[in-house]
C-alpha atoms as a PDB file:
ATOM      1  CA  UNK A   1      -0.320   4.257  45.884  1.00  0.00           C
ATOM      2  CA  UNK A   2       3.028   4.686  45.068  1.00  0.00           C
ATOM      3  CA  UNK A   3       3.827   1.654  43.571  1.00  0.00           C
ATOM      4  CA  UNK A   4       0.866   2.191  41.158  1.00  0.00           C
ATOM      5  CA  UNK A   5       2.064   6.037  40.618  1.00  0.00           C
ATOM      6  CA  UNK A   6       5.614   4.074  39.864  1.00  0.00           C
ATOM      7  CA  UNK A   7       4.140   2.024  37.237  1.00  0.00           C
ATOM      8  CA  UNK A   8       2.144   4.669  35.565  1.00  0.00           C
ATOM      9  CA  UNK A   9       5.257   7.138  35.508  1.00  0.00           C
ATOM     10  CA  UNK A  10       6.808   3.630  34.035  1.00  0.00           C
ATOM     11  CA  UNK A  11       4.582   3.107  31.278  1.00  0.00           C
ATOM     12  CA  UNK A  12       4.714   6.749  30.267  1.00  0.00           C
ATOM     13  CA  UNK A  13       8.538   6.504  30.393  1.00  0.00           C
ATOM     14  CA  UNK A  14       8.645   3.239  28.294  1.00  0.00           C
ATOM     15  CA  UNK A  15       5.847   5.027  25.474  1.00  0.00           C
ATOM     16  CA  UNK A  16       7.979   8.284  25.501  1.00  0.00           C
ATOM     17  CA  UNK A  17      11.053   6.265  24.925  1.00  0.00           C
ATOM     18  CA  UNK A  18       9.536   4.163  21.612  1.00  0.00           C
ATOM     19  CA  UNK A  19       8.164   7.872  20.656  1.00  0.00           C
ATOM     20  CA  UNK A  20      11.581   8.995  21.138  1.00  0.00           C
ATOM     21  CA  UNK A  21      13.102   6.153  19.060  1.00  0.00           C
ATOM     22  CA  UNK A  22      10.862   5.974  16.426  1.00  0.00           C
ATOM     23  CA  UNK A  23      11.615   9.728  15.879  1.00  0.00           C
ATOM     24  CA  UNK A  24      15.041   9.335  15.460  1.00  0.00           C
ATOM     25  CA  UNK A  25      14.652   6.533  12.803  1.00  0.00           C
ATOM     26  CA  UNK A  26      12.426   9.779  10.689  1.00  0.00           C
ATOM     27  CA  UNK A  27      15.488  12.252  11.039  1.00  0.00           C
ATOM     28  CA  UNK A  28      19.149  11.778   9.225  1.00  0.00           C
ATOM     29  CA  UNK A  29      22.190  13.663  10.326  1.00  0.00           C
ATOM     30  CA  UNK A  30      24.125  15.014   7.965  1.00  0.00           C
ATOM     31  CA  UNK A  31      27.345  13.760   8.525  1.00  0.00           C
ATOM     32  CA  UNK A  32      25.474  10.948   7.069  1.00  0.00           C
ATOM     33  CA  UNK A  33      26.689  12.420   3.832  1.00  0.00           C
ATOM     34  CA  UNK A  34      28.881  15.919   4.974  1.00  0.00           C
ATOM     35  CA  UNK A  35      32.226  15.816   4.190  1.00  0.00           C
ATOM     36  CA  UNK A  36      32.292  12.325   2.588  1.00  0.00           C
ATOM     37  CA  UNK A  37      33.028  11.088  -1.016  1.00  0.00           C
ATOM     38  CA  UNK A  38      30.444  10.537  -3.381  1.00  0.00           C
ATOM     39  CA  UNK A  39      30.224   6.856  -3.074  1.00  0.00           C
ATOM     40  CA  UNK A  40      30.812   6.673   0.750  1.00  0.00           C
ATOM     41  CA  UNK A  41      28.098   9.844   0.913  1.00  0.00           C
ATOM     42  CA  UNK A  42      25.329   7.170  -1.117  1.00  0.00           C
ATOM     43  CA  UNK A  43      26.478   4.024   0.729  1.00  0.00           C
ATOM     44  CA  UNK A  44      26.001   5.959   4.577  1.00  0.00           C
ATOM     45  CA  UNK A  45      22.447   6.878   2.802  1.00  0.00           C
ATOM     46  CA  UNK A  46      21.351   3.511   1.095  1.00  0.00           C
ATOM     47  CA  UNK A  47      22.143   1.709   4.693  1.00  0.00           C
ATOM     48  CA  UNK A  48      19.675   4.583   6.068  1.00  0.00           C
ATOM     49  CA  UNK A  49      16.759   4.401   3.439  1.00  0.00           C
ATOM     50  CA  UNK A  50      16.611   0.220   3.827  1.00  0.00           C
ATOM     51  CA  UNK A  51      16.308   0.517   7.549  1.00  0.00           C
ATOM     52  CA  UNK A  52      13.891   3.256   6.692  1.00  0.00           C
ATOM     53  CA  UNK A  53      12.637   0.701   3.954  1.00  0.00           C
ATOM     54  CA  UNK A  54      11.710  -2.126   6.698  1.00  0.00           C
ATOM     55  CA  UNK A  55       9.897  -5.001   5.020  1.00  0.00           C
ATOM     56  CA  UNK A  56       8.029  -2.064   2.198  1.00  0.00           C
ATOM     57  CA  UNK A  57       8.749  -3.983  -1.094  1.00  0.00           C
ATOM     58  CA  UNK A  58       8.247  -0.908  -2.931  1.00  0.00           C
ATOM     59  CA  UNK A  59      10.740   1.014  -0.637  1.00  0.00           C
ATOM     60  CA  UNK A  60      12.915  -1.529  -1.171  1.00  0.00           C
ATOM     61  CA  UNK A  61      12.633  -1.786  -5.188  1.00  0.00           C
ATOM     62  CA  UNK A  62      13.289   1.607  -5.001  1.00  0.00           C
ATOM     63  CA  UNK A  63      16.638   1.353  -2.991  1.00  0.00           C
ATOM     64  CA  UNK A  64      17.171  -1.044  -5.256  1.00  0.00           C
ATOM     65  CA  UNK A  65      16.869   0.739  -8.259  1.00  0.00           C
ATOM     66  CA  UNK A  66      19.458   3.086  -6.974  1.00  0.00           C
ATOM     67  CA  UNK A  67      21.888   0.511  -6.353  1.00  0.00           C
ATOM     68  CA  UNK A  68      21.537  -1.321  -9.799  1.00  0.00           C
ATOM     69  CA  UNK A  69      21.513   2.129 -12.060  1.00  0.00           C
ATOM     70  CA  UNK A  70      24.447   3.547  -9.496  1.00  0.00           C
ATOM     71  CA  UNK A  71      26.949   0.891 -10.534  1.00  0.00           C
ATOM     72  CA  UNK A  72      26.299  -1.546  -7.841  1.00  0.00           C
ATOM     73  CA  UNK A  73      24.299  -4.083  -9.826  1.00  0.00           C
ATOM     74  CA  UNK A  74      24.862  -6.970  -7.381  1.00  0.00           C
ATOM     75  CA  UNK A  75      23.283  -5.193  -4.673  1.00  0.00           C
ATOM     76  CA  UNK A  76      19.895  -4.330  -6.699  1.00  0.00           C
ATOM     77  CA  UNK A  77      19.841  -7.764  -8.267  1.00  0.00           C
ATOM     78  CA  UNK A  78      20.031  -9.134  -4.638  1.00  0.00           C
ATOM     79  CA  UNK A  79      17.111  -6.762  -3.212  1.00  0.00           C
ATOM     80  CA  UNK A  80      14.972  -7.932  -6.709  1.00  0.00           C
ATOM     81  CA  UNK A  81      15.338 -11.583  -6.035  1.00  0.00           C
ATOM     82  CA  UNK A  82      14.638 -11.402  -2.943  1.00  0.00           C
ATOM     83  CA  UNK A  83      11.629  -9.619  -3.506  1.00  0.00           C
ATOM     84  CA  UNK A  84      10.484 -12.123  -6.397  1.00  0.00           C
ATOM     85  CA  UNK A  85      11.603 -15.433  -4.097  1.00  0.00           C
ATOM     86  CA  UNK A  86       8.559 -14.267  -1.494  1.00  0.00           C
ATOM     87  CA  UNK A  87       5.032 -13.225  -1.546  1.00  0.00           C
ATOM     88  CA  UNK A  88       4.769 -10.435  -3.384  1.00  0.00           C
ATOM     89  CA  UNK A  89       2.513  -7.711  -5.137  1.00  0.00           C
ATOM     90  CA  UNK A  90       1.837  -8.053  -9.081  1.00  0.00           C
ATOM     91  CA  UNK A  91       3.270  -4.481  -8.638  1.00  0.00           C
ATOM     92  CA  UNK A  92       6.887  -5.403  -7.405  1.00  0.00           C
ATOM     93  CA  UNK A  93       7.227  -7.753 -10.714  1.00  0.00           C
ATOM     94  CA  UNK A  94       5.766  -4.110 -13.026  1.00  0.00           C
ATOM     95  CA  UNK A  95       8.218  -1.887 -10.697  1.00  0.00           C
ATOM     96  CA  UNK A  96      11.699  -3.984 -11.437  1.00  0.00           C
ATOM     97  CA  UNK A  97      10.773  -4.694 -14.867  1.00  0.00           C
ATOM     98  CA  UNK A  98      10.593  -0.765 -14.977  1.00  0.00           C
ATOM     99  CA  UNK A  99      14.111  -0.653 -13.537  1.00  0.00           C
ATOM    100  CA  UNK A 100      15.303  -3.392 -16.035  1.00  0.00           C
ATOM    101  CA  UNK A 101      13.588  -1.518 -18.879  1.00  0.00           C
ATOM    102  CA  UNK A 102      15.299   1.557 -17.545  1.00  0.00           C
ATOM    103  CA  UNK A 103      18.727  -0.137 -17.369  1.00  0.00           C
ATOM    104  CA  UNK A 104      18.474  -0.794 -21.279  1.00  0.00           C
ATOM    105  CA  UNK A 105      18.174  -4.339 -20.326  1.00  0.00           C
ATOM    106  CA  UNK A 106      14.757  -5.100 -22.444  1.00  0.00           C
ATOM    107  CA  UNK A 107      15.669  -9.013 -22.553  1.00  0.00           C
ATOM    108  CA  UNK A 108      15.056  -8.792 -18.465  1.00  0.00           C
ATOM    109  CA  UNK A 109      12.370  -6.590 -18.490  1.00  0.00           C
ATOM    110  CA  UNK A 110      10.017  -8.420 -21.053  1.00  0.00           C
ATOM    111  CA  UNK A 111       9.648 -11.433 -18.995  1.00  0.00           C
ATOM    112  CA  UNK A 112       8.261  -9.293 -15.958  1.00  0.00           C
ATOM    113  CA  UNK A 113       6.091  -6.938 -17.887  1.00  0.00           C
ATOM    114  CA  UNK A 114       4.277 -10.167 -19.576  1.00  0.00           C
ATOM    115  CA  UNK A 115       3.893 -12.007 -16.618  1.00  0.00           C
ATOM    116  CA  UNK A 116       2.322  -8.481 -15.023  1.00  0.00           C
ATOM    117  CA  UNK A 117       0.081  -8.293 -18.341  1.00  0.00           C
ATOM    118  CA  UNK A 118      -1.055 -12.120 -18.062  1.00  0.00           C
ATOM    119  CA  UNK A 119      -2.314 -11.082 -13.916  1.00  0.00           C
ATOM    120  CA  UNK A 120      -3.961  -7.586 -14.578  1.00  0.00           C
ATOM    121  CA  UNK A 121      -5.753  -7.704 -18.219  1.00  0.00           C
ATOM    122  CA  UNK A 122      -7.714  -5.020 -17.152  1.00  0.00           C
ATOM    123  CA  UNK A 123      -5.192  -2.390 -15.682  1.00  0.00           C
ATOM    124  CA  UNK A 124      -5.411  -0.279 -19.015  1.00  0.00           C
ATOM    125  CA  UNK A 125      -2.845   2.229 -18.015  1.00  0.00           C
ATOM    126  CA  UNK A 126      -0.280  -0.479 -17.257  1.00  0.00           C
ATOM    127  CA  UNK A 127      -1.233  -2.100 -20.575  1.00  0.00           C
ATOM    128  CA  UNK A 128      -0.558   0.936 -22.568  1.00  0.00           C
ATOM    129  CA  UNK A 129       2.229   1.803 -20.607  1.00  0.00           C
ATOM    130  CA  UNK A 130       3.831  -2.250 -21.744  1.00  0.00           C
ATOM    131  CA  UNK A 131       2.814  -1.579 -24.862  1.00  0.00           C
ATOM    132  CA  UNK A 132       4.980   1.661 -24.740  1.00  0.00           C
ATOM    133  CA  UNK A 133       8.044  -0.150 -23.700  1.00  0.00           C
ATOM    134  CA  UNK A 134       7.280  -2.535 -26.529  1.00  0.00           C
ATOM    135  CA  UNK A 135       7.166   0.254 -29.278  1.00  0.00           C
ATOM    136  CA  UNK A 136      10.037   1.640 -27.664  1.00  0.00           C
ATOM    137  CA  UNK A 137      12.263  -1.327 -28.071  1.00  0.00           C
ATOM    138  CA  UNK A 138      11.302  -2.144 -31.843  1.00  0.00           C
ATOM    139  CA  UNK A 139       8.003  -4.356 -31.335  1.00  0.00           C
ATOM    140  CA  UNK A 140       5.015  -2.550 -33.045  1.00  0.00           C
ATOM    141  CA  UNK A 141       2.760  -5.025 -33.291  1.00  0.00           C
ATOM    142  CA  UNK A 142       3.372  -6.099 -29.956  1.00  0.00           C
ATOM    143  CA  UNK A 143       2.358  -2.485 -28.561  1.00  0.00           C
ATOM    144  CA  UNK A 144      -0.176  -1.731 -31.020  1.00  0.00           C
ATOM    145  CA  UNK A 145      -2.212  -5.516 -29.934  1.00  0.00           C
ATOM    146  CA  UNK A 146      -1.459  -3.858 -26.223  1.00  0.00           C
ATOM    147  CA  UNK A 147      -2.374  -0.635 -27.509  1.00  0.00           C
ATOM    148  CA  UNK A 148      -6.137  -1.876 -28.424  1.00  0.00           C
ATOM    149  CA  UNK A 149      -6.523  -3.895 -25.707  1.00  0.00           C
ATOM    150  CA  UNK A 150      -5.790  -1.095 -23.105  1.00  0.00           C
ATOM    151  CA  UNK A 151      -8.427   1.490 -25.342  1.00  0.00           C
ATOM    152  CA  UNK A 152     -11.022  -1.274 -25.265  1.00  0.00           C
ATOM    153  CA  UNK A 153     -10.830  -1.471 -20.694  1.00  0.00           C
ATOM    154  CA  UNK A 154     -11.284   1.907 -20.971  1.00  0.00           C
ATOM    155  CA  UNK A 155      -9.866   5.458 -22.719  1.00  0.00           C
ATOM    156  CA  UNK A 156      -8.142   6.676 -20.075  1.00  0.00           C
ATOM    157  CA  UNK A 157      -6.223   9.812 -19.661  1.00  0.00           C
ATOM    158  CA  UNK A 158      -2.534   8.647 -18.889  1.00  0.00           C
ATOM    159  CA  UNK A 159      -2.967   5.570 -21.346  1.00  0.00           C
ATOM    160  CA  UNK A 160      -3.398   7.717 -23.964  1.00  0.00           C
ATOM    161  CA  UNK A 161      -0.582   9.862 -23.108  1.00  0.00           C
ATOM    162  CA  UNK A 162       1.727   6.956 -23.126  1.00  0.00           C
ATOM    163  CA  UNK A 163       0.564   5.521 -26.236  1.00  0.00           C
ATOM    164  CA  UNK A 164       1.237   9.215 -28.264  1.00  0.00           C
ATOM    165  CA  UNK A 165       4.783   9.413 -25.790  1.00  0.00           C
ATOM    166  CA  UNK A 166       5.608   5.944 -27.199  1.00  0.00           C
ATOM    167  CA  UNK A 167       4.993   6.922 -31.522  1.00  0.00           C
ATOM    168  CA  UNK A 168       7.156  10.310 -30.602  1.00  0.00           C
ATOM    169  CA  UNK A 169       9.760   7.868 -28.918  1.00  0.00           C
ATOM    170  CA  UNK A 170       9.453   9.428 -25.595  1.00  0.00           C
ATOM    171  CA  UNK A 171       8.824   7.046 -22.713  1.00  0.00           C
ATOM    172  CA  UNK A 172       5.894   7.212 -20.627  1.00  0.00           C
ATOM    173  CA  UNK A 173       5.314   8.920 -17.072  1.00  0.00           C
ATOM    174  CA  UNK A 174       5.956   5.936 -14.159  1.00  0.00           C
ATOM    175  CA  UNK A 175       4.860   6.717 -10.876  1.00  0.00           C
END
């Protein structure tokens, strides 16, 4: 009896501990960023959001998003290849072609947003969202073939919002 009562306090111990630790990964401490320089306050937090990050491609595309607008371009570009070198969602390519786009860096972004266009011709709000960034950087008739192809999936909402965003030269909503 008290070898089972042993195990089962145990087992409750060993689930209370993972509990334990898995709540600690969801809370920061401040003097994560208290007290510390700008760059050494982003650094202690970038470490924390890619162990937060695990293996989420989008998590990471997003920490590395910060890291290539922030100045550290190396460490972005590293997180993006090695996103791209594996298996990986349509989406990752349309995310870091965003960031690319974003960076002013259209020459980098084109590639990905194509290659995204050639795998989802039916995504219409990604379409006119491409053909946005292609207005955007000089290419009208690029967007405006995009454009028509997006309206003819479908006339949705947040398409059309883009395309009228894009003629004003304001660039449309991402997630």
């Amino acid at each position: 009896m008290k070898s089972r009562l042993a195990v089962a306090v145990g087992a409750v111990m060993f689930v209370a501990g993972i509990g334990i630790g898995m709540a600690a990964q969801k809370r920061l401490d401040a003097a994560l960023f208290q007290g510390k320089s700008k760059a050494e306050a982003a650094q202690a937090l970038i470490d924390a959001a890619l162990v937060q990050a695990d293996d989420g491609s989008w998590e990471r595309i997003a920490v590395g998003r910060i890291q290539y607008l922030g100045g550290h371009k190396a460490q972005g570009q590293a997180i993006f290849d090695a996103i791209l070198a594996g298996k990986h969602a349509d989406s990752d390519e349309l995310r870091i072609a965003r960031v690319y786009r974003e960076a002013g860096e259209w020459s980098r972004a084109k590639p990905l947003f194509d290659g995204y266009l050639a795998k989802n011709p039916k995504h219409e709000k990604e379409i006119a969202e491409i053909g946005a960034w292609y207005l955007l950087a000089g290419d009208r008739a690029g967007a405006e073939a995009l454009f028509a192809k997006s309206f003819a999936v479908t006339a949705e909402f947040w398409a059309t919002v883009a395309v009228a965003g894009a003629y004003l030269g304001v660039a449309p909503l991402t997630e």
